[in-house]
Protein backbone atom coordinates (compact mmCIF):
# COMPACT_ATOMS: atom_id res chain seq x y z
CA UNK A 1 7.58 90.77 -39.28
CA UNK A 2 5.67 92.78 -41.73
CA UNK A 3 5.83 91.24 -44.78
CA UNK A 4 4.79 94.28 -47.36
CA UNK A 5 8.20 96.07 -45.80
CA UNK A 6 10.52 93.35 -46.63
CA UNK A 7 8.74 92.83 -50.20
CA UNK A 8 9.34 96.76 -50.90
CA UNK A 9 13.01 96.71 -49.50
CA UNK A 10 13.60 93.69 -51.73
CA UNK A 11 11.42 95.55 -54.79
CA UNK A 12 14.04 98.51 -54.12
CA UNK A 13 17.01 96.47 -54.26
CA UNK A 14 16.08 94.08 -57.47
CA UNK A 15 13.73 95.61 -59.35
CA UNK A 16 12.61 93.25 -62.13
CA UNK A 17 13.11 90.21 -60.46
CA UNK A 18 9.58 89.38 -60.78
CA UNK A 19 9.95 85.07 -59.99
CA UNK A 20 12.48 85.80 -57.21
CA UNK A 21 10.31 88.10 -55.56
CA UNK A 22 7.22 86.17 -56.36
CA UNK A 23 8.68 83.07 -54.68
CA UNK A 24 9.58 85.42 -51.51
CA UNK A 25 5.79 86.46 -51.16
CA UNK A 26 4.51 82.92 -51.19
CA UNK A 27 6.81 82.42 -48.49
CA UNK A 28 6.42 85.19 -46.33
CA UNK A 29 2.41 85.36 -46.52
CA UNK A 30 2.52 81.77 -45.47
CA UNK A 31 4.40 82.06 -42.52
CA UNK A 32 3.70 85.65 -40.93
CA UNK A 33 1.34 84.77 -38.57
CA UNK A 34 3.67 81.75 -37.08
CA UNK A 35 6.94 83.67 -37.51
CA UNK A 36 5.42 86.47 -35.21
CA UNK A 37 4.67 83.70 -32.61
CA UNK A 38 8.78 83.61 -32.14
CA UNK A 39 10.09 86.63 -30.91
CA UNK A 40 13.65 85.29 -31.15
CA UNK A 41 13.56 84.90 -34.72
CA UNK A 42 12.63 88.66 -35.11
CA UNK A 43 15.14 89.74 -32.74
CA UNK A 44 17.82 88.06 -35.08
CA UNK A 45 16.09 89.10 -37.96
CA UNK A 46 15.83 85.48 -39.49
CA UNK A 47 13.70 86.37 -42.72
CA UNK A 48 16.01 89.15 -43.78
CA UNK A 49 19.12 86.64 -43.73
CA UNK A 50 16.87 83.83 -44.75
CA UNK A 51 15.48 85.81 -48.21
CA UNK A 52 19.02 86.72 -49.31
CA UNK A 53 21.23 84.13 -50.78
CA UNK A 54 24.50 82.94 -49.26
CA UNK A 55 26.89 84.17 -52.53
CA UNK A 56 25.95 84.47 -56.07
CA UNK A 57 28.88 83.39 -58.56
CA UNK A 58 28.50 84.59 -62.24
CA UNK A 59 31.13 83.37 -64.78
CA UNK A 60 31.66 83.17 -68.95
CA UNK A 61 31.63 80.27 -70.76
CA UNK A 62 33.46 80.29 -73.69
CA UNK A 63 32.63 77.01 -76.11
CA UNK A 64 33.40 76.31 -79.98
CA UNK A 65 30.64 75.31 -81.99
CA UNK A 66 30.44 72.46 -84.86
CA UNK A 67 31.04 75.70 -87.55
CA UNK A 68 34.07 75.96 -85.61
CA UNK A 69 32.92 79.64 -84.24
CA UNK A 70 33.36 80.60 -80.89
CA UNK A 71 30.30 81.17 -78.68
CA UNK A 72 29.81 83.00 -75.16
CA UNK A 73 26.87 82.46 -72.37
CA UNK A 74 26.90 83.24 -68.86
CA UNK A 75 27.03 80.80 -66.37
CA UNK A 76 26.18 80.83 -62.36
CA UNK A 77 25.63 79.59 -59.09
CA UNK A 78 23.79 80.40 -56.57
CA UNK A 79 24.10 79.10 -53.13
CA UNK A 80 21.39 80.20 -51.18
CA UNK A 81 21.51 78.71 -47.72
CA UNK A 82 23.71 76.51 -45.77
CA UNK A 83 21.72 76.16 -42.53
CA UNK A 84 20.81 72.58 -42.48
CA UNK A 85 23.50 70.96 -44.82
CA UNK A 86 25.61 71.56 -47.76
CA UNK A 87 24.05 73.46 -50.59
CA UNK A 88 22.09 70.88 -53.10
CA UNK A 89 20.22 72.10 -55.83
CA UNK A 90 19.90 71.76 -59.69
CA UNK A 91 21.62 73.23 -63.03
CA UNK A 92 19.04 74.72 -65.45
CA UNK A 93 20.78 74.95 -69.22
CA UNK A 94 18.06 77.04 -70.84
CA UNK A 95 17.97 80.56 -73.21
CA UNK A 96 15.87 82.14 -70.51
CA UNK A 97 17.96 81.57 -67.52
CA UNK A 98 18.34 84.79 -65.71
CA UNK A 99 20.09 85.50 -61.62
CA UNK A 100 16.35 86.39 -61.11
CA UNK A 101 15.15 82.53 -61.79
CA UNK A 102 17.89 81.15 -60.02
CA UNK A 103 17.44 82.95 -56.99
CA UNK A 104 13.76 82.03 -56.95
CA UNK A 105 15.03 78.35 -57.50
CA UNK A 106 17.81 78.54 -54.92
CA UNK A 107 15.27 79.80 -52.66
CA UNK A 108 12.62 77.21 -53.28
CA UNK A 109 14.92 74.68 -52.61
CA UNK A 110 15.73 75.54 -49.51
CA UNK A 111 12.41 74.74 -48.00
CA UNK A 112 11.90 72.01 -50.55
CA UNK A 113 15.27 70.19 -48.97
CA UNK A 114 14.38 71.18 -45.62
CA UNK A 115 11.06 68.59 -46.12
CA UNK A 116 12.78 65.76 -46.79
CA UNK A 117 14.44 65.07 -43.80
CA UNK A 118 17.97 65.11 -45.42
CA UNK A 119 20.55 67.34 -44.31
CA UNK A 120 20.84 69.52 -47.47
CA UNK A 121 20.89 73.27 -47.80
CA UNK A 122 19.54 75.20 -51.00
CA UNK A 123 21.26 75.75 -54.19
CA UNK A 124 20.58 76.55 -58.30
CA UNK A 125 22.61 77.25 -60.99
CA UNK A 126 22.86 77.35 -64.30
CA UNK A 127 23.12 79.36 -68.05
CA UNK A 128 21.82 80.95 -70.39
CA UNK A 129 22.88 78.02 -73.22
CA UNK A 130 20.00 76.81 -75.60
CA UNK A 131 20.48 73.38 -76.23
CA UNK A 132 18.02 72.99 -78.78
CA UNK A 133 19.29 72.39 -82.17
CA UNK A 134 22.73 71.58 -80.46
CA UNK A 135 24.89 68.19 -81.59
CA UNK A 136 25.97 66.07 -78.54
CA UNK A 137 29.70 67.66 -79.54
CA UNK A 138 28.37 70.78 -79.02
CA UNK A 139 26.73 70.33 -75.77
CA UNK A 140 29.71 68.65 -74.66
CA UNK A 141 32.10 71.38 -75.48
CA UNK A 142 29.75 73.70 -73.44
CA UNK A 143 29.25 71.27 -70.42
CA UNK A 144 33.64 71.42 -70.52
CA UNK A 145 33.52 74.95 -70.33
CA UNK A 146 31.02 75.19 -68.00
CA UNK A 147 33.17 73.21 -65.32
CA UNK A 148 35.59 74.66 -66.43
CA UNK A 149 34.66 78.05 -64.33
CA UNK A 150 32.37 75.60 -61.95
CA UNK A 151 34.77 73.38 -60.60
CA UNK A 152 36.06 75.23 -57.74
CA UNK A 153 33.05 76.17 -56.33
CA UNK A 154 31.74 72.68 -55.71
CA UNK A 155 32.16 69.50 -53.74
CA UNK A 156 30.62 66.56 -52.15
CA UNK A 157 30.58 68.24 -49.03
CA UNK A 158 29.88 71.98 -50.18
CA UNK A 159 27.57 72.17 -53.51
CA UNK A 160 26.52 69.26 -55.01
CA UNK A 161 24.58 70.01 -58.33
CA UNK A 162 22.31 68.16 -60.08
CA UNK A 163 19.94 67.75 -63.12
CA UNK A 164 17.16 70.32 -64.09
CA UNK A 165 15.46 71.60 -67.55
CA UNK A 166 18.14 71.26 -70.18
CA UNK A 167 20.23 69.21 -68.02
CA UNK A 168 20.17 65.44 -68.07
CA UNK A 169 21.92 62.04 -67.59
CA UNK A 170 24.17 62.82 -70.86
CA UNK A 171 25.01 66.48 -69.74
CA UNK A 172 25.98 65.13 -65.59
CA UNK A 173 28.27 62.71 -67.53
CA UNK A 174 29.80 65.43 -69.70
CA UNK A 175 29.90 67.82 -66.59
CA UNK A 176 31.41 65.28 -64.48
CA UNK A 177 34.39 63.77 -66.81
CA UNK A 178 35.43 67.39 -67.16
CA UNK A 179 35.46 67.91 -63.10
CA UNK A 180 37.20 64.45 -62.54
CA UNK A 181 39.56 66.10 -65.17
CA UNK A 182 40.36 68.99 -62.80
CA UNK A 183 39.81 68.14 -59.50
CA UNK A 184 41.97 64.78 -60.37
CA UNK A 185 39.93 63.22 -58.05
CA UNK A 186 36.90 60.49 -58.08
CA UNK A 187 34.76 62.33 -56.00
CA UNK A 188 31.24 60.49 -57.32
CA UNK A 189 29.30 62.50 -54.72
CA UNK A 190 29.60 66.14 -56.60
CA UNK A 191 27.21 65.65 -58.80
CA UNK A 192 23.75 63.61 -58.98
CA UNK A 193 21.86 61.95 -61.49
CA UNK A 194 24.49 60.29 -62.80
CA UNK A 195 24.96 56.96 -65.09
CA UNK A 196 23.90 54.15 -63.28
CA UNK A 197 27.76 52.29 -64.06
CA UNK A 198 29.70 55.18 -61.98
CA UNK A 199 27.80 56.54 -58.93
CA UNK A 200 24.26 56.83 -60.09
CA UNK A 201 21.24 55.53 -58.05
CA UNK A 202 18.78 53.24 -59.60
CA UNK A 203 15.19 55.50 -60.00
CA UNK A 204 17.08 58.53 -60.34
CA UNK A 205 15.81 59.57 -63.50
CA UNK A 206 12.38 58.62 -62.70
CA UNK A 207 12.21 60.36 -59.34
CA UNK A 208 10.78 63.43 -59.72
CA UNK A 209 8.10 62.20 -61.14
CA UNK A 210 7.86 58.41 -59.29
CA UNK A 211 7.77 61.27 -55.87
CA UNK A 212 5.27 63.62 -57.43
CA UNK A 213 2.28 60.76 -57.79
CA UNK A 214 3.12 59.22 -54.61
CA UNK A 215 2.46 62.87 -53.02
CA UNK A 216 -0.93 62.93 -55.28
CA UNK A 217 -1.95 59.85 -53.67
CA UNK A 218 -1.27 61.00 -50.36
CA UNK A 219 -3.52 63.83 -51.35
CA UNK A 220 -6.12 62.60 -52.88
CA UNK A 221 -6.42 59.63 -49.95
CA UNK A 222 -6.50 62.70 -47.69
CA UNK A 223 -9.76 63.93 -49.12
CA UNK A 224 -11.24 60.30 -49.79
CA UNK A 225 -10.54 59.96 -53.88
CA UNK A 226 -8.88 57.22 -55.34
CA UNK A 227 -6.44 58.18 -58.20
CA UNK A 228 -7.62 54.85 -60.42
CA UNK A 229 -9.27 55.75 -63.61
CA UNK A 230 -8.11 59.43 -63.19
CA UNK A 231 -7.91 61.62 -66.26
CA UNK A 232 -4.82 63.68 -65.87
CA UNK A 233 -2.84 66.60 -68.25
CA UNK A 234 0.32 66.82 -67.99
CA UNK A 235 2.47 69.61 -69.38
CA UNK A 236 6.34 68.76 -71.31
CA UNK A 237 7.87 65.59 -72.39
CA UNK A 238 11.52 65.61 -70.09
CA UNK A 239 12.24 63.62 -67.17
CA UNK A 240 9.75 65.10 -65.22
CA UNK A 241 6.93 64.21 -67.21
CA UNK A 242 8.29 61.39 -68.65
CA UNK A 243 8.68 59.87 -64.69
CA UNK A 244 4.83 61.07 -63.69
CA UNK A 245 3.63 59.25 -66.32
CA UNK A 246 4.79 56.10 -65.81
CA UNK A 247 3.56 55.91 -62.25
CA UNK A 248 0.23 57.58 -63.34
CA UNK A 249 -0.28 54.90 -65.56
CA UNK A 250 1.37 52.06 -62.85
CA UNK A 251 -1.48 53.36 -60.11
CA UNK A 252 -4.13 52.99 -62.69
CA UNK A 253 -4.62 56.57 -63.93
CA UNK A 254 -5.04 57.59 -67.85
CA UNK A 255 -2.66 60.03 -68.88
CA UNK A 256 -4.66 62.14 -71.62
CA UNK A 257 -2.77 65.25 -72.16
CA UNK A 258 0.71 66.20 -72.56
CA UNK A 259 2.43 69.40 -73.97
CA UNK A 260 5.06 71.51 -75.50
CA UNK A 261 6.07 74.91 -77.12
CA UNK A 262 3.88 74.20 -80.39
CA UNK A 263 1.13 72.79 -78.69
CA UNK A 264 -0.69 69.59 -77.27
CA UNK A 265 -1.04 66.39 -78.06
CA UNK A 266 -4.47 64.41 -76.57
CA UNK A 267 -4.58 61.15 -76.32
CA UNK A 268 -7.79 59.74 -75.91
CA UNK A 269 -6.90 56.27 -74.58
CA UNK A 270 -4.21 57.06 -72.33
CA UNK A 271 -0.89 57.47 -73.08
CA UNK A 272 0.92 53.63 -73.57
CA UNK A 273 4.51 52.29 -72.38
CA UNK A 274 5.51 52.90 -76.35
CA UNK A 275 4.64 56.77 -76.26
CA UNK A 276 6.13 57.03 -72.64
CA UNK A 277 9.51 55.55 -74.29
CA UNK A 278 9.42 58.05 -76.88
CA UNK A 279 8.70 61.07 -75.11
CA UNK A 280 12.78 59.93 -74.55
CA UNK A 281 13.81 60.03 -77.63
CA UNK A 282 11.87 63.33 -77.97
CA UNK A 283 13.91 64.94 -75.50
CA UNK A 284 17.43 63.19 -76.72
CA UNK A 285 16.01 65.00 -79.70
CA UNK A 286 16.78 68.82 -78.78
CA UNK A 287 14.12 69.44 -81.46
CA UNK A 288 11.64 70.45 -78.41
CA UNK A 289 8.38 69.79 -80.49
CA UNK A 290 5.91 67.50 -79.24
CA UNK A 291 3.88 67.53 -82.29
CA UNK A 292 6.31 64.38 -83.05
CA UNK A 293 4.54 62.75 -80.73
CA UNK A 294 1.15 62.57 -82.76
CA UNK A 295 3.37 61.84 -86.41
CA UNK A 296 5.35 58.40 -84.44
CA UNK A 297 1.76 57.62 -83.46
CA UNK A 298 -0.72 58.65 -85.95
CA UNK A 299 -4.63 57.97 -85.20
CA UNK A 300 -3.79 57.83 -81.07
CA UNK A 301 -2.26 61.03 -79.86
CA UNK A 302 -3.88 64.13 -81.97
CA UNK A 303 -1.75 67.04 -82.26
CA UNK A 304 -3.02 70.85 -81.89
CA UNK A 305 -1.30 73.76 -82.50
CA UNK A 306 -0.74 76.46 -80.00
CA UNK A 307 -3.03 75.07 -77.69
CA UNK A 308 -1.61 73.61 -73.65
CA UNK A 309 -2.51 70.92 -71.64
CA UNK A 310 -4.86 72.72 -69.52
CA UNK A 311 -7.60 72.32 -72.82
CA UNK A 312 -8.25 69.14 -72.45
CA UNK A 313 -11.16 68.09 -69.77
CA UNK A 314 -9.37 66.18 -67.11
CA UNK A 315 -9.40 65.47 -63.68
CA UNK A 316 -6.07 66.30 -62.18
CA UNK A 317 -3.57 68.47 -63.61
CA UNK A 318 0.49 67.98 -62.90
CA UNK A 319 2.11 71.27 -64.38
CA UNK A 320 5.72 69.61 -65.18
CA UNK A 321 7.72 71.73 -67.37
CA UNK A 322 8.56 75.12 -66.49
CA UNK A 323 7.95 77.95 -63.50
CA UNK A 324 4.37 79.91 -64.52
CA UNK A 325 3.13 78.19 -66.95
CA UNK A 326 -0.63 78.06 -65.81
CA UNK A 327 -2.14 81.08 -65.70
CA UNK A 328 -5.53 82.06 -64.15
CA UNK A 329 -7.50 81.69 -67.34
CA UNK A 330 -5.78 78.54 -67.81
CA UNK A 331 -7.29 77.27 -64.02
CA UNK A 332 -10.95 79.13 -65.03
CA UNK A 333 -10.68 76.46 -68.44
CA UNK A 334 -9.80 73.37 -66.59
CA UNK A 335 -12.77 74.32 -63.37
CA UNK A 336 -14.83 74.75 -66.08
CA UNK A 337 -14.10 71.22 -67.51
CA UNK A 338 -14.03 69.57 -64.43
CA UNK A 339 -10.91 69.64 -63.16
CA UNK A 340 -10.59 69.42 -59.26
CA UNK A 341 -7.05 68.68 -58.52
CA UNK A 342 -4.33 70.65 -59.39
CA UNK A 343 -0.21 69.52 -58.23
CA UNK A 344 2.74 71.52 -59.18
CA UNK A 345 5.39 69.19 -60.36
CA UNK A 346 7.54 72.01 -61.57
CA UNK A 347 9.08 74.67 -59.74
CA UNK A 348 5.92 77.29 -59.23
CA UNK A 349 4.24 75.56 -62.01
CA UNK A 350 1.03 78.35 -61.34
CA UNK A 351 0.85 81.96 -61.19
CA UNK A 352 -0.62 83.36 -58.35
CA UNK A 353 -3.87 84.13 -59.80
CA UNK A 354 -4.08 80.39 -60.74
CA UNK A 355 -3.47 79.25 -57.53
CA UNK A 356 -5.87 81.59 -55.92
CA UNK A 357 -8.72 80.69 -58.59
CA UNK A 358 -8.34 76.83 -57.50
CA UNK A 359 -8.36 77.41 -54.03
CA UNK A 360 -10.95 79.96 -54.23
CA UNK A 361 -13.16 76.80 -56.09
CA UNK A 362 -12.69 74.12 -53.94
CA UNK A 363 -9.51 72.81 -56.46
CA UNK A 364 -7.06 70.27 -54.12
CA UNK A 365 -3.76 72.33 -54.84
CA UNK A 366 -0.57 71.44 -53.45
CA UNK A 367 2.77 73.59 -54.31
CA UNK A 368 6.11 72.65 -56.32
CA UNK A 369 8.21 72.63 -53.10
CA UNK A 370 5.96 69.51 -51.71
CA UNK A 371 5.30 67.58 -54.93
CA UNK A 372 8.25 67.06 -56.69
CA UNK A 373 10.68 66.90 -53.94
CA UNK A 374 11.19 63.59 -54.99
CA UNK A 375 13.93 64.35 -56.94
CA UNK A 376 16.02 65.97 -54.81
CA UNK A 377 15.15 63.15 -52.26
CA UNK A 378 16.67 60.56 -54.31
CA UNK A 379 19.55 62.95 -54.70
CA UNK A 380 20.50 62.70 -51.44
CA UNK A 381 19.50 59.17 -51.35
CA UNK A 382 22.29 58.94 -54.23
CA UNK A 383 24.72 60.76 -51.89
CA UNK A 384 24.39 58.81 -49.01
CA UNK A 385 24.78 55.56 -51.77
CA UNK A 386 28.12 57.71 -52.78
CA UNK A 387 29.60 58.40 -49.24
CA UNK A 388 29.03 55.00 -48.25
CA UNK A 389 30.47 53.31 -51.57
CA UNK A 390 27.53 50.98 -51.60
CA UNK A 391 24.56 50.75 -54.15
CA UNK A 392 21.02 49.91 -53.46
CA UNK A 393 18.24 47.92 -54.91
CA UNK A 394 15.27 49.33 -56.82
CA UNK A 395 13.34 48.06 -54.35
CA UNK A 396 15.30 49.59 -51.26
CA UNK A 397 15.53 53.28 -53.30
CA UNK A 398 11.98 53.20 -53.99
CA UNK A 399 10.70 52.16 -50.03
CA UNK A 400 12.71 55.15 -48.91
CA UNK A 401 11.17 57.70 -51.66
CA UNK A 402 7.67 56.52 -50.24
CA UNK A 403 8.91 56.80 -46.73
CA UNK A 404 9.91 60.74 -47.83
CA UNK A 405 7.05 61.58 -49.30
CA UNK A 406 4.67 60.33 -47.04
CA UNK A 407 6.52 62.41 -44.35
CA UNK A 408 6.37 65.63 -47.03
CA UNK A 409 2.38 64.90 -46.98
CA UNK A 410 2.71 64.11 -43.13
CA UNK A 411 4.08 67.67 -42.16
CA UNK A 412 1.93 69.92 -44.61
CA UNK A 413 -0.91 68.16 -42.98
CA UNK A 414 0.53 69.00 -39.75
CA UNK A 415 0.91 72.52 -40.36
CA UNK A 416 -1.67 73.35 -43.02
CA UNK A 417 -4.55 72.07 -41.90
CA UNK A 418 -7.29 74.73 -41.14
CA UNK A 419 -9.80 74.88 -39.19
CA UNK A 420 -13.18 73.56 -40.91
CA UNK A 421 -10.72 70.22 -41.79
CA UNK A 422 -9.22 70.96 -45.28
CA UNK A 423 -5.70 71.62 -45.74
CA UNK A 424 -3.69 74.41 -47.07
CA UNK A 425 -1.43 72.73 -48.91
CA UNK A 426 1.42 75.87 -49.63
CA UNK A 427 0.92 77.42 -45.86
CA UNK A 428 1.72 73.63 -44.72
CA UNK A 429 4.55 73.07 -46.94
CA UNK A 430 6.21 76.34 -46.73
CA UNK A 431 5.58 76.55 -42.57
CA UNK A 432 7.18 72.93 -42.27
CA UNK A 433 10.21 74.03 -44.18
CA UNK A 434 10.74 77.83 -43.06
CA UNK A 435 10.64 76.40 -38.90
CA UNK A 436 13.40 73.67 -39.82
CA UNK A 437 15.78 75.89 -41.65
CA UNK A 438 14.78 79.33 -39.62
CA UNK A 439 15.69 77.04 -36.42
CA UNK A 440 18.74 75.44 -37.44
CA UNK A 441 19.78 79.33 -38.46
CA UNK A 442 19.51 80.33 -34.52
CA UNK A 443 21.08 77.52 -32.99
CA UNK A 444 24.41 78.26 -35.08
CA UNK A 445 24.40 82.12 -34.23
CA UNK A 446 24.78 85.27 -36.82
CA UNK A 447 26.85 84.36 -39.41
């Protein structure tokens, strides 16, 4: 495999979609030099079929708003790979959703699902709906509309979408009365991340982010820290963040930082259970301002304008909101304040230079794929809980999610570690998921 050849075919054949093909170099870099240890997956030209997704369904959505005028966005699915189960991955309701973002999604999730153990192929979806400023009637109008066109293409044993940015518990429950509507049948398994009375697991919500520090800890027990008395930044205030900081502040750690489009708010003291409830009622909000952080809690969390989390001194940063939002100056700012541990919790949380800059500086980095596979772990968890018409305790949920991500940690270790001791945290990740699904691929023939 030569990996600049595939990267210019695909640069031929999409030009301009910069995060899909970004996402495809990580990959391929990673895993040259072990890919061209297996002749077999070169004869049957693995990578090629592996880079391009299974189908690609595009669709309108048609919705009234509260004015009573009639509104269009584009909706989609992509479903990327079916090697090692049925496709699982996200919808992402946000203004800047493009096929290019989805494919890079779709793609990442293939090796993301491929580490946890559970049979489930890769899958995103999506539109490009804004939900800010929108009333719950409006969001649930869109959400009909947007099963309306979906509903067909999904099932508990062929696509089973979940949450992601702009989607959460209310929007699943909107999305899923319209496809019980449909289908006419009670197929709870379809979707995840739903309410907790009709099919949901318990630490759904939480996940993500409950996964993310347990694969920090991992990390940082790796290299002999202890994640107690830890400053740590964390960027938005969804699920995502919302989830990391509870267990960052459960294991001990002071959450000092977190973020949004107008800015950061720093909290000196560490963020408390009373700002972590609120960064809830933030999101419920749609007003997508975390300045109203600082104005619930005046004198505690200090807002500044235009600035991110990555300006505040800290000792670990968890990128949580959106793909490439740290850039390389951003890394150079939080070296230069002492940061030495850096985990995506979003989706390619860094740009390339970023990631290059902390592993260039001695920086513990470990990739989106790893980190917050949590989520999608409990997913499945929530499937199996589904399929079997059974629910499990907290306690049971939250044992398996360890067990997960201790075998995420287990099998970058496995394949990332280089020789002077450290560990490459993205060759580790991405190796351990490309030979699972590149594998299953040649066992079930050309297809």
């Amino acid at each position: 495999m030569n990996t600049n050849d595939i990267l210019a075919r695909l640069q031929a054949k999409y030009p301009g979609e910069n995060e899909y093909l970004q996402a495809v170099r990580e990959v391929l870099e990673s895993i040259e030099e072990v890919y061209n240890m297996h002749p077999e997956f070169e004869k049957e030209r693995i990578v090629e079929r592996m880079v391009e997704p299974d189908r690609i369904f595009s669709f309108r959505v048609t919705w009234v708003d509260d004015r009573g005028e009639v509104q269009t966005n584009t909706g989609y699915r992509i479903q990327f790979n079916s090697a090692i189960g049925p496709y699982k991955g996200g919808l992402r309701f946000h203004r800047a959703v493009t096929p290019s973002m989805l494919k890079f999604l779709g793609f990442e999730q293939t090796f993301k699902n491929a580490l946890t153990t559970l049979p489930m192929g890769g899958a995103k979806g999506g539109s490009d709906f804004d939900p800010k400023g929108k009333s719950n009637g409006e969001i649930m109008r869109f959400c009909q509309a947007f099963m309306q066109e979906l509903w067909q293409c999904i099932g508990p044993d062929q696509d089973i979408p979940a949450g992601d940015v702009g989607v959460g518990g209310r929007e699943i429950g909107y999305l899923y009365g319209q496809y019980k509507k449909l289908a006419r049948q009670y197929n709870t398994g379809v979707l995840t991340g739903k309410g907790g009375t009709w099919g949901g697991s318990i630490l759904r919500p939480e996940a993500t982010g409950f996964g993310a520090l347990y694969f920090v800890q991992h990390v940082l027990d790796h290299a002999g820290k202890d994640i107690a008395g830890k400053r740590i930044a964390v960027s938005g205030f969804g699920n995502v963040a919302w989830g990391a900081s509870i267990k960052a502040s459960q294991l001990g750690a002071k959450v000092v930082a977190i973020s949004g489009p107008d800015g950061v708010c720093y909290i000196p003291d560490g963020i408390t259970k009373e700002m972590i409830d609120y960064m809830l009622v933030m999101r419920a909000s749609n007003r997508d301002k975390v300045e109203d952080m600082a104005t619930r809690f005046p004198g505690k969390a200090q807002f500044t304008a235009g600035k991110k989390s990555w300006s505040i001194p800290v000792d670990i940063a968890l990128p949580c909101a959106f793909q490439n939002e740290l850039s390389e100056d951003d890394a150079k700012e939080l070296v230069a304040n002492g940061c030495w541990c850096c985990c995506e919790v979003s989706n390619m949380g860094c740009q390339p230079g970023a990631i290059h800059y902390f592993q260039q500086n001695g920086v513990l980095f470990a990739p989106g794929k790893a980190v917050n596979a949590g989520g999608v772990a409990t997913s499945g968890l929530e499937m199996t809980q589904n399929a079997s018409h059974i629910s499990w305790t907290a306690e049971e949920v939250d044992s398996k999610l360890h067990q997960i991500m201790q075998s995420i940690h287990e099998q970058c270790v496995k394949f990332g570690t280089q020789p002077d001791g450290t560990v490459d945290y993205v060759k580790g990740a991405n190796i351990g998921g490309f030979m699972k699904v590149a594998q299953a691929m040649l066992e079930q023939g050309i297809i």
